[in-house]
N, C-alpha and C. Protein backbone atom coordinates (compact mmCIF):
# COMPACT_ATOMS: atom_id res chain seq x y z
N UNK A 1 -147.83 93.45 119.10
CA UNK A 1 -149.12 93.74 119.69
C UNK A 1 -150.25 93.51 118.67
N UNK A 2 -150.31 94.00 117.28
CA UNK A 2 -151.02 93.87 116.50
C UNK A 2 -151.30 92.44 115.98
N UNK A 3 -150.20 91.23 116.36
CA UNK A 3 -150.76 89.72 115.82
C UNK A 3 -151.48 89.38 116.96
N UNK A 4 -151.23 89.79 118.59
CA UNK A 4 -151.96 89.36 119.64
C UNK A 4 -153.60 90.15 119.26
N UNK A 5 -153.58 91.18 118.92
CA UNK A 5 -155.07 91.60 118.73
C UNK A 5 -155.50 90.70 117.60
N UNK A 6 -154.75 90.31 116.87
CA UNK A 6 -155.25 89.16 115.55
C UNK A 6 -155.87 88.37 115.76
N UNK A 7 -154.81 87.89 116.88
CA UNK A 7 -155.00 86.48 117.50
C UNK A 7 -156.41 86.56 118.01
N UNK A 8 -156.55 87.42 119.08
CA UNK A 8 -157.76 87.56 120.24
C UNK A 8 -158.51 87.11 119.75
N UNK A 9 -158.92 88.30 118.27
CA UNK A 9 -160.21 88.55 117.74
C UNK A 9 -160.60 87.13 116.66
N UNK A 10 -159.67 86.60 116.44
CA UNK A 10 -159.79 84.89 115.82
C UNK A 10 -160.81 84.32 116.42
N UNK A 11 -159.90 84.31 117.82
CA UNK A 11 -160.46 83.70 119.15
C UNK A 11 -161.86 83.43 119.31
N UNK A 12 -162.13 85.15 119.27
CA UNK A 12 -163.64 85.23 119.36
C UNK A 12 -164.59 84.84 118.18
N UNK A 13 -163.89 85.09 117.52
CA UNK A 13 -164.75 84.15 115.83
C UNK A 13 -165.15 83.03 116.06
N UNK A 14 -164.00 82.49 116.45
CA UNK A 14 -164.25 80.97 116.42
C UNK A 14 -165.10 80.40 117.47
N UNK A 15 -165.25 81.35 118.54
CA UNK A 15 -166.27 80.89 119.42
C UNK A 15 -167.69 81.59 119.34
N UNK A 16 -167.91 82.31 118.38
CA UNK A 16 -169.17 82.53 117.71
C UNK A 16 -169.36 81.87 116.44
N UNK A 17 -168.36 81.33 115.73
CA UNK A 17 -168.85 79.99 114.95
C UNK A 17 -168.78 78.96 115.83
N UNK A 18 -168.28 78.27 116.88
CA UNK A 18 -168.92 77.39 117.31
C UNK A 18 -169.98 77.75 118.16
N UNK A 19 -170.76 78.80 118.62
CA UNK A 19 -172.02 79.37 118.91
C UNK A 19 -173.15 79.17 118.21
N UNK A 20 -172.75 79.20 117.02
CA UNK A 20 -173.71 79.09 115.49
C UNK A 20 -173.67 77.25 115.21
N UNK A 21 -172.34 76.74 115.19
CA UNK A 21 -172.71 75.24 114.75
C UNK A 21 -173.46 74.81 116.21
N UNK A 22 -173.42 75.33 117.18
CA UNK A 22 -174.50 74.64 118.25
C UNK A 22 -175.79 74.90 118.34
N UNK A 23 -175.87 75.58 117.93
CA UNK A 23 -177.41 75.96 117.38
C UNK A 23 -178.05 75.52 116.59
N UNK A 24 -177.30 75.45 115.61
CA UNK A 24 -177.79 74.25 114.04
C UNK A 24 -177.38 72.73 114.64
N UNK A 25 -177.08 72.67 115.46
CA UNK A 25 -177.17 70.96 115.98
C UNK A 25 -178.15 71.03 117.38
N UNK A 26 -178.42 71.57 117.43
CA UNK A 26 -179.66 71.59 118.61
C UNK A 26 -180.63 71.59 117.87
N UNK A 27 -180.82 72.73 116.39
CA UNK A 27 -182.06 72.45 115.77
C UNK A 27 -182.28 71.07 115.08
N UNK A 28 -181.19 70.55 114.61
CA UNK A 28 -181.19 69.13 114.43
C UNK A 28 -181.14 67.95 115.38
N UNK A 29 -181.13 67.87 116.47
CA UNK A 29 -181.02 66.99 117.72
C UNK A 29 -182.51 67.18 117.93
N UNK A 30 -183.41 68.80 118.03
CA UNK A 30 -184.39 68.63 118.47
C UNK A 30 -185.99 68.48 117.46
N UNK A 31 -185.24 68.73 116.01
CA UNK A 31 -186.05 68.11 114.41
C UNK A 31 -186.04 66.47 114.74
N UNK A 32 -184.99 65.86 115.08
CA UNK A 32 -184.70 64.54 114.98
C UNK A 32 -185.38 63.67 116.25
N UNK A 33 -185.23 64.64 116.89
CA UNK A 33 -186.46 63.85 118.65
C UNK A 33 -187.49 64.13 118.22
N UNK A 34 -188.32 64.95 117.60
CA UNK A 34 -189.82 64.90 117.18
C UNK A 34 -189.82 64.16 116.39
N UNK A 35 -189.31 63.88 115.03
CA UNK A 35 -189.23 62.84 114.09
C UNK A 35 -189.58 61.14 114.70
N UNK A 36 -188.58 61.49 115.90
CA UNK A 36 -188.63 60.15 116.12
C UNK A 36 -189.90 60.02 116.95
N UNK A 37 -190.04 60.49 117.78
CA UNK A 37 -190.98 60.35 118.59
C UNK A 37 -192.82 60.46 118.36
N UNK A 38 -192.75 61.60 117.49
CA UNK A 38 -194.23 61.57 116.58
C UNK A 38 -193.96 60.08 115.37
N UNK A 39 -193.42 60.56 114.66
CA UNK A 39 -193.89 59.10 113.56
C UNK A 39 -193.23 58.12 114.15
N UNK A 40 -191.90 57.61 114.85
CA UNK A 40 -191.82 56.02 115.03
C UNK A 40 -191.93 55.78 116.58
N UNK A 41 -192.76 57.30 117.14
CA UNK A 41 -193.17 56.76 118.69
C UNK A 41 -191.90 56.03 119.73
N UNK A 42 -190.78 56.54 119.41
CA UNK A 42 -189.60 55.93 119.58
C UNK A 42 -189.07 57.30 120.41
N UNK A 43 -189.31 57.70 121.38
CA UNK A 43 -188.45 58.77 121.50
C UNK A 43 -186.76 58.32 122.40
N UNK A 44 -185.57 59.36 121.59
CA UNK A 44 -184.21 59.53 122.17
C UNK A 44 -183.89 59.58 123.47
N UNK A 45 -182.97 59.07 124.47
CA UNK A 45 -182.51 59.18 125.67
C UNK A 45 -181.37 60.36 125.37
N UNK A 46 -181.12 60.72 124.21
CA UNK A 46 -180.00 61.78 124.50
C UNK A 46 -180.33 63.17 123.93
N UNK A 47 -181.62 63.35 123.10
CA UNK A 47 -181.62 64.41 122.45
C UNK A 47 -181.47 65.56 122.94
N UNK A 48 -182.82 65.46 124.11
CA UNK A 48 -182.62 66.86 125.24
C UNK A 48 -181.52 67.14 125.85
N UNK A 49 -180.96 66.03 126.57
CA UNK A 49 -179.89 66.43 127.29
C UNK A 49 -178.65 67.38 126.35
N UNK A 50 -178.61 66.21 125.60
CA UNK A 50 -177.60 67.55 124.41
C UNK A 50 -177.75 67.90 123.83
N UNK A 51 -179.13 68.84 123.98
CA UNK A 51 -178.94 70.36 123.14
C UNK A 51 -179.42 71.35 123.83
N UNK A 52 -179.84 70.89 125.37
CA UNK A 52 -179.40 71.65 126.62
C UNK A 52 -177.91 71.92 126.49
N UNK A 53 -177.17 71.39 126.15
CA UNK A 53 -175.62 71.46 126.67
C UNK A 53 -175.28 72.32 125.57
N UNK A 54 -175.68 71.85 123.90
CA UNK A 54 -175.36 72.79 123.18
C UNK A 54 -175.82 74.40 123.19
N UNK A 55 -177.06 74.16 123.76
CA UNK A 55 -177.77 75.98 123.91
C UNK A 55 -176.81 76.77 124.90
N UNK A 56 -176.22 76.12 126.08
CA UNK A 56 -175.50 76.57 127.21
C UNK A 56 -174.33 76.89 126.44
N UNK A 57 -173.66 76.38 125.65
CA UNK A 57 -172.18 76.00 125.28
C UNK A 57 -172.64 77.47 124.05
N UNK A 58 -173.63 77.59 123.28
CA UNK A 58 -173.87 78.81 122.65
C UNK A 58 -174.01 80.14 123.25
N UNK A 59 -174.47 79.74 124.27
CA UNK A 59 -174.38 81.24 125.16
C UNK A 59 -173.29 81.77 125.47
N UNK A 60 -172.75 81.07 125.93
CA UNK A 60 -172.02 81.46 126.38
C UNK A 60 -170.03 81.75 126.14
N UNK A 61 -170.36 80.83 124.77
CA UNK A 61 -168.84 80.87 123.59
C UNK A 61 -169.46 82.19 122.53
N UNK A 62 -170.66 82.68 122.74
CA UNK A 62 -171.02 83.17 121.75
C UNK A 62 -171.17 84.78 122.40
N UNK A 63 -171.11 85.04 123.66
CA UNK A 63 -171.41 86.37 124.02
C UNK A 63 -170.27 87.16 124.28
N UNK A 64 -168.81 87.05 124.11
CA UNK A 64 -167.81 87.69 123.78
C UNK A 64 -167.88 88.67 122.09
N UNK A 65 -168.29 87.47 120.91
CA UNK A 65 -168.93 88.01 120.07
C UNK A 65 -170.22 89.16 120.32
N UNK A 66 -170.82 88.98 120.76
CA UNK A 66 -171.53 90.15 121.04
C UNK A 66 -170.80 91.58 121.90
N UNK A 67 -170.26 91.42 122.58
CA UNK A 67 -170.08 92.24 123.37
C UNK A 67 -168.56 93.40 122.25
N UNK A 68 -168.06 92.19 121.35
CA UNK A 68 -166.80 92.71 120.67
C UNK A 68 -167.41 93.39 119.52
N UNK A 69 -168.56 93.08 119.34
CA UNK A 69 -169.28 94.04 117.91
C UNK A 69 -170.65 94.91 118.26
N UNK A 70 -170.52 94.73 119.38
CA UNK A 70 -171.68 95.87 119.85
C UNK A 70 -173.25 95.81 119.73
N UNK A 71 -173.16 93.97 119.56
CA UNK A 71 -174.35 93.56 118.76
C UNK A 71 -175.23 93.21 120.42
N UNK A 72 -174.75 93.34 121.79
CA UNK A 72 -175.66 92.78 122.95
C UNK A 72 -176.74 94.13 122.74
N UNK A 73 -177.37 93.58 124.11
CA UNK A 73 -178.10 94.80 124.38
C UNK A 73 -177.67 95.94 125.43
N UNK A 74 -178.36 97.54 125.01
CA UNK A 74 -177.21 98.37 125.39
C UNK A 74 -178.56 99.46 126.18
N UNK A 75 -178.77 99.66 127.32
CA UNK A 75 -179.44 100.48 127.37
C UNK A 75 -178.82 102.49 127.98
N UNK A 76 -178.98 102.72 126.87
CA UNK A 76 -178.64 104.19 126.24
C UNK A 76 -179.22 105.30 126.67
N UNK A 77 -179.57 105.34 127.78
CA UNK A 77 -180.70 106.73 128.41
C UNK A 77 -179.86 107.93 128.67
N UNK A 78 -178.96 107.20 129.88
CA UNK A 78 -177.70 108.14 130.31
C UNK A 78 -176.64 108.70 129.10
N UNK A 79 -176.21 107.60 128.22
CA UNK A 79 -175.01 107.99 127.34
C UNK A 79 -175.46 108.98 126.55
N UNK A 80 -177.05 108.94 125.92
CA UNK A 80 -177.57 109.94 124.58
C UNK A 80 -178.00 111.29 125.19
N UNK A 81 -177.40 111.45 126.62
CA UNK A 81 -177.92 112.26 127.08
C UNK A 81 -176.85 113.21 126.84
N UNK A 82 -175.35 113.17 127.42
CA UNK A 82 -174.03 113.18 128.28
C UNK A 82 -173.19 113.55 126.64
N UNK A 83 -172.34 114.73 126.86
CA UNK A 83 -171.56 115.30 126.13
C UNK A 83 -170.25 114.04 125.61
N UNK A 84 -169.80 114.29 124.64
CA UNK A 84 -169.02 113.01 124.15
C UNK A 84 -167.22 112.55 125.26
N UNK A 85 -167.31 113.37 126.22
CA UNK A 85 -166.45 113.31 126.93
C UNK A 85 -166.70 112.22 127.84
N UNK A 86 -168.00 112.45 128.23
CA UNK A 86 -168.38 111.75 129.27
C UNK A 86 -169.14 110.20 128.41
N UNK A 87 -169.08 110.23 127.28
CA UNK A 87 -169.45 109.17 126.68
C UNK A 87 -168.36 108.26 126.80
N UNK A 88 -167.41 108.59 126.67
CA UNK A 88 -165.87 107.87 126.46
C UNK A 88 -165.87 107.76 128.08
N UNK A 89 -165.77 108.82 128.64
CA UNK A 89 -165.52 107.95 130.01
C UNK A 89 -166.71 107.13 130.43
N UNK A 90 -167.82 106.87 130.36
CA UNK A 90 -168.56 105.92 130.62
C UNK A 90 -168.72 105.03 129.64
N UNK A 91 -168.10 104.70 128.42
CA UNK A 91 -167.76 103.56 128.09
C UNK A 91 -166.37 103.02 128.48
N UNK A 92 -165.37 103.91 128.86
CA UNK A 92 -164.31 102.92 129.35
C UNK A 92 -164.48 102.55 130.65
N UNK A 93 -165.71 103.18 131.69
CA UNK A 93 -166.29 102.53 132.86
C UNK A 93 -167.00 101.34 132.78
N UNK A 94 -167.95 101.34 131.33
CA UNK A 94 -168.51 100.20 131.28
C UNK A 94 -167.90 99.02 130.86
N UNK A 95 -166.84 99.09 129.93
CA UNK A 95 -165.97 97.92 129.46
C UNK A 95 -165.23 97.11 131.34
N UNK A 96 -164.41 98.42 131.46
CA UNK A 96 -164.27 98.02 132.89
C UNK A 96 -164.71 97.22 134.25
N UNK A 97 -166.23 97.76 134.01
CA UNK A 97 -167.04 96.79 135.19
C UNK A 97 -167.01 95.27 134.52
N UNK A 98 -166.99 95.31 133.19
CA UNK A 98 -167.64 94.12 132.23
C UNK A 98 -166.47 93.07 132.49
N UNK A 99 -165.35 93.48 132.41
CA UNK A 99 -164.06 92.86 133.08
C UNK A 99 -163.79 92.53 133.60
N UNK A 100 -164.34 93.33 135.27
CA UNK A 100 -164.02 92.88 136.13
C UNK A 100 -165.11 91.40 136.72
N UNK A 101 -166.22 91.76 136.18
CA UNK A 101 -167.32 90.66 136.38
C UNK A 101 -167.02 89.45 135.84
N UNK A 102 -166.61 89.28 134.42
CA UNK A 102 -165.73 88.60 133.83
C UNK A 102 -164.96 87.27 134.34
N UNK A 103 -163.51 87.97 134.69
CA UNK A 103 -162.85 87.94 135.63
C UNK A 103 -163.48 86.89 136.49
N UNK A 104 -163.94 87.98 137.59
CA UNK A 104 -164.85 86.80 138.30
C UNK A 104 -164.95 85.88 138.26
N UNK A 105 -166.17 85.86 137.09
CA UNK A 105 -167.38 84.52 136.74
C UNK A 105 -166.08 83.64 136.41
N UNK A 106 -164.99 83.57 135.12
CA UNK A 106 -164.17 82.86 134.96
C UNK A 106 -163.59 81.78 136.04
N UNK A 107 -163.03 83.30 136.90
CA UNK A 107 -162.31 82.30 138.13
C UNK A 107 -163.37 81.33 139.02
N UNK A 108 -164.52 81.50 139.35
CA UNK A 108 -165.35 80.94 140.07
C UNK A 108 -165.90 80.02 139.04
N UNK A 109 -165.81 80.43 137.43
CA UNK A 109 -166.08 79.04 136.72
C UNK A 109 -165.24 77.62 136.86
N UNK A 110 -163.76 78.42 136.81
CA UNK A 110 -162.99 77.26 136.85
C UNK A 110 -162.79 76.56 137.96
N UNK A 111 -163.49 77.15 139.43
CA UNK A 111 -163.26 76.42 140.61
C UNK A 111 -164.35 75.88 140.37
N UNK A 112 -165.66 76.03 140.25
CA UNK A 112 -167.00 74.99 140.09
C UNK A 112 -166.26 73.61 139.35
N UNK A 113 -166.08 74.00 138.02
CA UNK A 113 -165.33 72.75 137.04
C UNK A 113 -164.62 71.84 137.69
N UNK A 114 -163.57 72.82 138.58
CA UNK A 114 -162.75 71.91 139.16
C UNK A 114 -163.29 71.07 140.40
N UNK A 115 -164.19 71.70 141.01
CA UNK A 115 -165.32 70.79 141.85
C UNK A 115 -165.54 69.57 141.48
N UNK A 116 -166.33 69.65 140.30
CA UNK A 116 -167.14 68.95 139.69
C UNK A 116 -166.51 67.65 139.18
N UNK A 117 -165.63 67.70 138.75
CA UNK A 117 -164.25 67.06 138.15
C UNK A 117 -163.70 66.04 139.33
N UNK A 118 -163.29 67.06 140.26
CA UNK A 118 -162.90 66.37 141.68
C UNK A 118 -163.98 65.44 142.44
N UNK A 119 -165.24 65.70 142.38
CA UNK A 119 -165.97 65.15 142.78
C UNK A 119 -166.52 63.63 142.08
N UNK A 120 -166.30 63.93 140.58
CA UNK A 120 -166.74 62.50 139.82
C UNK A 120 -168.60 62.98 139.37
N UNK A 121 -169.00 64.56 139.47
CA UNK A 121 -170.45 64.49 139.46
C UNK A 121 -170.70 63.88 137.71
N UNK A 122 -171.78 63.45 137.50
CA UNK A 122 -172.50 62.76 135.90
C UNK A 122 -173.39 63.06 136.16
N UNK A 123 -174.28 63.46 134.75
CA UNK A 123 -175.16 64.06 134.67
C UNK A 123 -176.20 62.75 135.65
N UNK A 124 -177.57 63.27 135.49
CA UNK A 124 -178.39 62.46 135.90
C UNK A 124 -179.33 61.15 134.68
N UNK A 125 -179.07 61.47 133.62
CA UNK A 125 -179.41 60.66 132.76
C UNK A 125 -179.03 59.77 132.42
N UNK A 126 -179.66 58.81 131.67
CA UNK A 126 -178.62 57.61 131.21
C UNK A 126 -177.54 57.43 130.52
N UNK A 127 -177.31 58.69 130.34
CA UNK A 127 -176.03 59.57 129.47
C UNK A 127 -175.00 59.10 130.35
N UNK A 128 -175.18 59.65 131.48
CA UNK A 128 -174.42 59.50 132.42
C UNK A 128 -173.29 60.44 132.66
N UNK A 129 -173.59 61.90 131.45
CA UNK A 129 -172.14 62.19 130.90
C UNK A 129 -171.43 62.98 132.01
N UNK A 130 -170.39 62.88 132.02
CA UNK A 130 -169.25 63.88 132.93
C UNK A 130 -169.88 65.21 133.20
N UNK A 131 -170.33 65.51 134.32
CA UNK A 131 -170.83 67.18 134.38
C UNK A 131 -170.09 68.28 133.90
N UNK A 132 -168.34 67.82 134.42
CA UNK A 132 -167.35 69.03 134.01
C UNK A 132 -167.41 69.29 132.98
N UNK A 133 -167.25 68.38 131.51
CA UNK A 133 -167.49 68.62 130.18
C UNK A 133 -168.42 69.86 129.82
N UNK A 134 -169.80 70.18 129.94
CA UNK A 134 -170.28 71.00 129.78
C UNK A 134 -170.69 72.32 130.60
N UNK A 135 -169.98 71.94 131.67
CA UNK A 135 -169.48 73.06 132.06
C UNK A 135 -168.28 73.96 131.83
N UNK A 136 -167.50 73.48 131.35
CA UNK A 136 -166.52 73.90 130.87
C UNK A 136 -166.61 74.87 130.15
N UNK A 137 -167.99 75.38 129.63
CA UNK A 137 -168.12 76.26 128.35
C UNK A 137 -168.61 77.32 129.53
N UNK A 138 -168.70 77.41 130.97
CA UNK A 138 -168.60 78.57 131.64
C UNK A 138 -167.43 79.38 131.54
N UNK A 139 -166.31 78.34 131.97
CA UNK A 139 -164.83 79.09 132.17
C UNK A 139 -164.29 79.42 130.64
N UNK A 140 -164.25 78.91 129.69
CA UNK A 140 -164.13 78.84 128.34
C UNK A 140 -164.49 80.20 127.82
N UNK A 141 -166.39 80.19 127.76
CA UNK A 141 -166.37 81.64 127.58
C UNK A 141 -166.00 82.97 128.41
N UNK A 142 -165.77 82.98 129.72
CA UNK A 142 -165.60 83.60 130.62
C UNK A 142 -163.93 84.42 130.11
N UNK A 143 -163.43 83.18 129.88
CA UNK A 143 -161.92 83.77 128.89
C UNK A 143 -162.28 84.74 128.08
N UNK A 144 -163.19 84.47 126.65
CA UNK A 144 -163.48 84.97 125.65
C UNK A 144 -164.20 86.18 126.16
N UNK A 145 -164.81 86.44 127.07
CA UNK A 145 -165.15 87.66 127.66
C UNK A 145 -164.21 88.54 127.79
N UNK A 146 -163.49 88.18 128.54
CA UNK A 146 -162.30 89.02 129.71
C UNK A 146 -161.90 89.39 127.96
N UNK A 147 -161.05 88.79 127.20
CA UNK A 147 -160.53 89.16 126.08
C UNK A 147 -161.54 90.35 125.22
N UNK A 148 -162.60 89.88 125.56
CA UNK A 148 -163.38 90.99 124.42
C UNK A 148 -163.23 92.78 125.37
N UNK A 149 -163.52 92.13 126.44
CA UNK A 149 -163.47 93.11 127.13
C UNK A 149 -162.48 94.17 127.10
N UNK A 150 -161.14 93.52 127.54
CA UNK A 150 -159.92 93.99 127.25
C UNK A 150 -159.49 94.85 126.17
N UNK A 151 -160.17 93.88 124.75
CA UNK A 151 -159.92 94.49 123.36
C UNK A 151 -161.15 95.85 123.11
N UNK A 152 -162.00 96.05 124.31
CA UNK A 152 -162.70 97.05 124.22
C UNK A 152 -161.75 97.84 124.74
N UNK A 153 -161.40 97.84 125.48
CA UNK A 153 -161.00 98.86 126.70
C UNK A 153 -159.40 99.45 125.93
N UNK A 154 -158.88 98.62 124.90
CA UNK A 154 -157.97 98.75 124.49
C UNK A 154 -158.72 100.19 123.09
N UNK A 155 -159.65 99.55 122.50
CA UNK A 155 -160.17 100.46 121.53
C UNK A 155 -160.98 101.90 122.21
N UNK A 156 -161.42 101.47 123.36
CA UNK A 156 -161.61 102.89 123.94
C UNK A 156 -162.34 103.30 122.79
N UNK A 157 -163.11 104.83 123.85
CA UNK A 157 -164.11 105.86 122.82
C UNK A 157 -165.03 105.71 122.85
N UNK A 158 -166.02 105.93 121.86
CA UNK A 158 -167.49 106.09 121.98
C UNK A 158 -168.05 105.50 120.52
N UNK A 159 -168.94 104.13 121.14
CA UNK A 159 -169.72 103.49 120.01
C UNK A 159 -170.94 103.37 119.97
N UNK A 160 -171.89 103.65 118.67
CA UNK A 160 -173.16 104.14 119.21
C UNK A 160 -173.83 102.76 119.54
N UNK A 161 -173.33 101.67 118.44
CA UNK A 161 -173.86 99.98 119.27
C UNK A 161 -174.74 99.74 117.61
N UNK A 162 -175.28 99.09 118.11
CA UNK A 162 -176.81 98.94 116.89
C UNK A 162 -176.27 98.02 115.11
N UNK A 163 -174.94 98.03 115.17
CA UNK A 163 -174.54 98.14 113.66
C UNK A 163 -174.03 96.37 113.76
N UNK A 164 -174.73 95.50 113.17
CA UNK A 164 -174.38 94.29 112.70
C UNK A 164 -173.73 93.91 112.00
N UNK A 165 -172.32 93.27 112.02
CA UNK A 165 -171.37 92.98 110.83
C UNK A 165 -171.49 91.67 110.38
C-alpha cells in the first residue's frame, strides 16, 4: 500500500511539473509572437493556438497538485466555526463530494475525447491540429484528481490549508 501511495503522489508531481513547464512555454510562445510580430511585423499561425492548449493542459494536470497540498482555494466560514469533530467530518465530506465530481468530469471527459476522436474534429486553424490531443488533458487530469482525492480521503482529519510546500 505504501509504494501505491508513492506511486500516486509521483503521479501528481509530475503533473504539476508538467503544469509548470506549460507555463514557461506559453510564456515563451507568447514573448516569441510579440517579438515577432512588433519588430519583424511577421506574426505566428501557431503561437496562440498553443499556448491556449498549454494554459488548458496547466490547469488542469496541475489542480490535483493543489488540491493534494492544500494550496486551492478553501472557503473556511463553517469549518473555523465547528468543534474539531465536525471538522474531520466535513473534511471527509468535502474530499468526498470532490471525488465524486471528479469521477464524473473524468468519465464524461473521456466520452467527449472519444467523440471527438470518432468524429475526426481539427482544430479550426491552419494548425489543423487533432482536437482530441488537447483535450485529453481533461480526462488526464480528471484521473489525477480522483487520485488526489482518494489520497485525501485516505489521510482523513483536519487541515487548516494555507501552508505552501
Amino acid at each position: 500500500m505504501k509504494k501505491m501511495y508513492q506511486f500516486t503522489d509521483r503521479l501528481i508531481n509530475a503533473g504539476a511539473y508538467l503544469s509548470g513547464l506549460f507555463i514557461i512555454l506559453t510564456t515563451l510562445m507568447i514573448f516569441y509572437e510579440i517579438i515577432s510580430r512588433v519588430i519583424f511585423g511577421q506574426p505566428t499561425i501557431w503561437a496562440t493556438e498553443l499556448s491556449i492548449y498549454a494554459i488548458i493542459g496547466s490547469c488542469f494536470l496541475g489542480s490535483a497538485y493543489g488540491v493534494r497540498n492544500y494550496s486551492h482555494i478553501t472557503v473556511d466560514l463553517l469549518v473555523n466555526n465547528v468543534n474539531d469533530r465536525y471538522k474531520t467530518v466535513l473534511a471527509y465530506l468535502s474530499n468526498a463530494l470532490g471525488l465524486v465530481f471528479s469521477i464524473i468530469f473524468t468519465f464524461y471527459g473521456f466520452h467527449h475525447v472519444a467523440k471527438t476522436y470518432e468524429l475526426g474534429i481539427t482544430s479550426a486553424s491552419l494548425l489543423r491540429i487533432p482536437m482530441y490531443l488537447p483535450e485529453l488533458f481533461l480526462p488526464i487530469g480528471g484521473i489525477l484528481l480522483c487520485l488526489a482525492f482518494i489520497m485525501q480521503i485516505i489521510d482523513g482529519g483536519i487541515h487548516e490549508g494555507g501552508e505552501h510546500i
